[in-house]
C-alpha atoms as a PDB file:
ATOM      1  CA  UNK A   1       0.000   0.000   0.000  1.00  0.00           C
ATOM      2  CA  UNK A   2       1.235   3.473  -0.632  1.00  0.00           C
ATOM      3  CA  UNK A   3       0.540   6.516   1.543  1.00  0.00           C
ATOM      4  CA  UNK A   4       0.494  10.330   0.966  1.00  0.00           C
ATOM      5  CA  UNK A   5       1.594  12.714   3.394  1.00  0.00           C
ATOM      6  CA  UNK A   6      -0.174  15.573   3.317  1.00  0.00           C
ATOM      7  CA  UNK A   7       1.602  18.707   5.372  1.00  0.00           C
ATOM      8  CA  UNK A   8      -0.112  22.324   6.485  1.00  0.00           C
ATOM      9  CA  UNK A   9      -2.598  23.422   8.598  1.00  0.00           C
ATOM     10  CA  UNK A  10      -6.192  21.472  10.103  1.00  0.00           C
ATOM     11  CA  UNK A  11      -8.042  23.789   7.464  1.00  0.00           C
ATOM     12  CA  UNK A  12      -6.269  22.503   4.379  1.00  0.00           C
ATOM     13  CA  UNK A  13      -5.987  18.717   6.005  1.00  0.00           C
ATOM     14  CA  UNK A  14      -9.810  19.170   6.254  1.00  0.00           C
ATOM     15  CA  UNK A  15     -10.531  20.361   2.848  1.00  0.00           C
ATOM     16  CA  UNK A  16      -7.916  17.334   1.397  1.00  0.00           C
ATOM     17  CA  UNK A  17     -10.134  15.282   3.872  1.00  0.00           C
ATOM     18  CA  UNK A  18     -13.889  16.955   2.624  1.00  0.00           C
ATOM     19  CA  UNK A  19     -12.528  16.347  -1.409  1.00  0.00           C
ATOM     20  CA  UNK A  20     -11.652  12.688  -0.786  1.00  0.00           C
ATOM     21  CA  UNK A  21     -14.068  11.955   1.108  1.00  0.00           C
ATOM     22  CA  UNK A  22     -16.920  13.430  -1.398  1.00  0.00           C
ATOM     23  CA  UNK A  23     -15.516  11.489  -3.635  1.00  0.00           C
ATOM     24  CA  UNK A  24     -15.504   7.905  -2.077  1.00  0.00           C
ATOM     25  CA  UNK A  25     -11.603   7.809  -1.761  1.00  0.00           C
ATOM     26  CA  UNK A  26     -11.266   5.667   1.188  1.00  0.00           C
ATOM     27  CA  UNK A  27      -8.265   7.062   3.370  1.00  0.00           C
ATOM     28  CA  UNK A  28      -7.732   7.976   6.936  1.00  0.00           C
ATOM     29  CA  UNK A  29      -6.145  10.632   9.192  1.00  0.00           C
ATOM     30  CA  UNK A  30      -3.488   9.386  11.532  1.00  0.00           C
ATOM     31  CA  UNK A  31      -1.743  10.931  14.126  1.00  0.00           C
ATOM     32  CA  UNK A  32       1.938  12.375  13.311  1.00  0.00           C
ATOM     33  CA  UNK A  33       3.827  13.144  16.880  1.00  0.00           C
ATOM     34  CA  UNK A  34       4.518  16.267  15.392  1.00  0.00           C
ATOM     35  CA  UNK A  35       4.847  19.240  17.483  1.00  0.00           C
ATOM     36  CA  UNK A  36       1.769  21.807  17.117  1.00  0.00           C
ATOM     37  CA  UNK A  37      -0.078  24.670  19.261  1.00  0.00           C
ATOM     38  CA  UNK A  38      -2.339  23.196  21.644  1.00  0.00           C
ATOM     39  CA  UNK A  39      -5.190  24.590  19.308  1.00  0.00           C
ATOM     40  CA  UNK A  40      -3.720  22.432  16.080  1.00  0.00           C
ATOM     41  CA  UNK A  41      -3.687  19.754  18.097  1.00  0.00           C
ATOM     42  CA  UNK A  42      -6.795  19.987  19.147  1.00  0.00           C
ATOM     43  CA  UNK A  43      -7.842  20.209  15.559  1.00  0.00           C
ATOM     44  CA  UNK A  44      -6.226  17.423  14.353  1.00  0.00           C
ATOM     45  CA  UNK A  45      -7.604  15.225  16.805  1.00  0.00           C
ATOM     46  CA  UNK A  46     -10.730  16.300  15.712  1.00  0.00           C
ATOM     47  CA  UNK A  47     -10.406  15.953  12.376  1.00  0.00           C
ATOM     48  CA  UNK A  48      -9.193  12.387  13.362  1.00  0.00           C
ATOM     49  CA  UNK A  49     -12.494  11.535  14.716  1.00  0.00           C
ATOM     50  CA  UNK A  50     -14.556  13.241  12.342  1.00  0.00           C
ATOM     51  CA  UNK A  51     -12.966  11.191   9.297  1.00  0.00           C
ATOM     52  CA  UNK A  52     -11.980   8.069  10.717  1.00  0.00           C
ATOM     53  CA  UNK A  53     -15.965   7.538  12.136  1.00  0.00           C
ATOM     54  CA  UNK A  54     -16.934   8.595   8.460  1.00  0.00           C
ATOM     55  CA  UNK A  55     -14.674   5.837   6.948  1.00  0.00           C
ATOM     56  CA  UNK A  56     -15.569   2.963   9.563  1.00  0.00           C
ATOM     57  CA  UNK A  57     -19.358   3.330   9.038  1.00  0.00           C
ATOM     58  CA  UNK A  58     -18.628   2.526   5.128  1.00  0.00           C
END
């Protein structure tokens, strides 16, 4: 399997994750370690849960 990495903020992870996802590409949002604000973080983990429950109700 191949993987893309997909670097910026939540806002343009979430509009990478909104396209794919309106378009029945399966995928998911992992967790990198990497060091953000408490805010991004925050975000991410969101994002994380938003997606993730979207992909595992398919």
């Amino acid at each position: 399997m191949a993987k893309i990495e997909i670097k910026g903020s939540p806002e343009e992870l979430e509009r990478v994750a909104t396209f794919l996802a309106n378009n029945n590409i399966k995928f998911n949002v992992v967790k990198d370690y990497g060091n953000h604000s408490l805010d991004d973080t925050t975000r991410y983990n969101q994002l994380i849960l938003k997606y993730n429950a979207v992909e595992s109700e398919k």
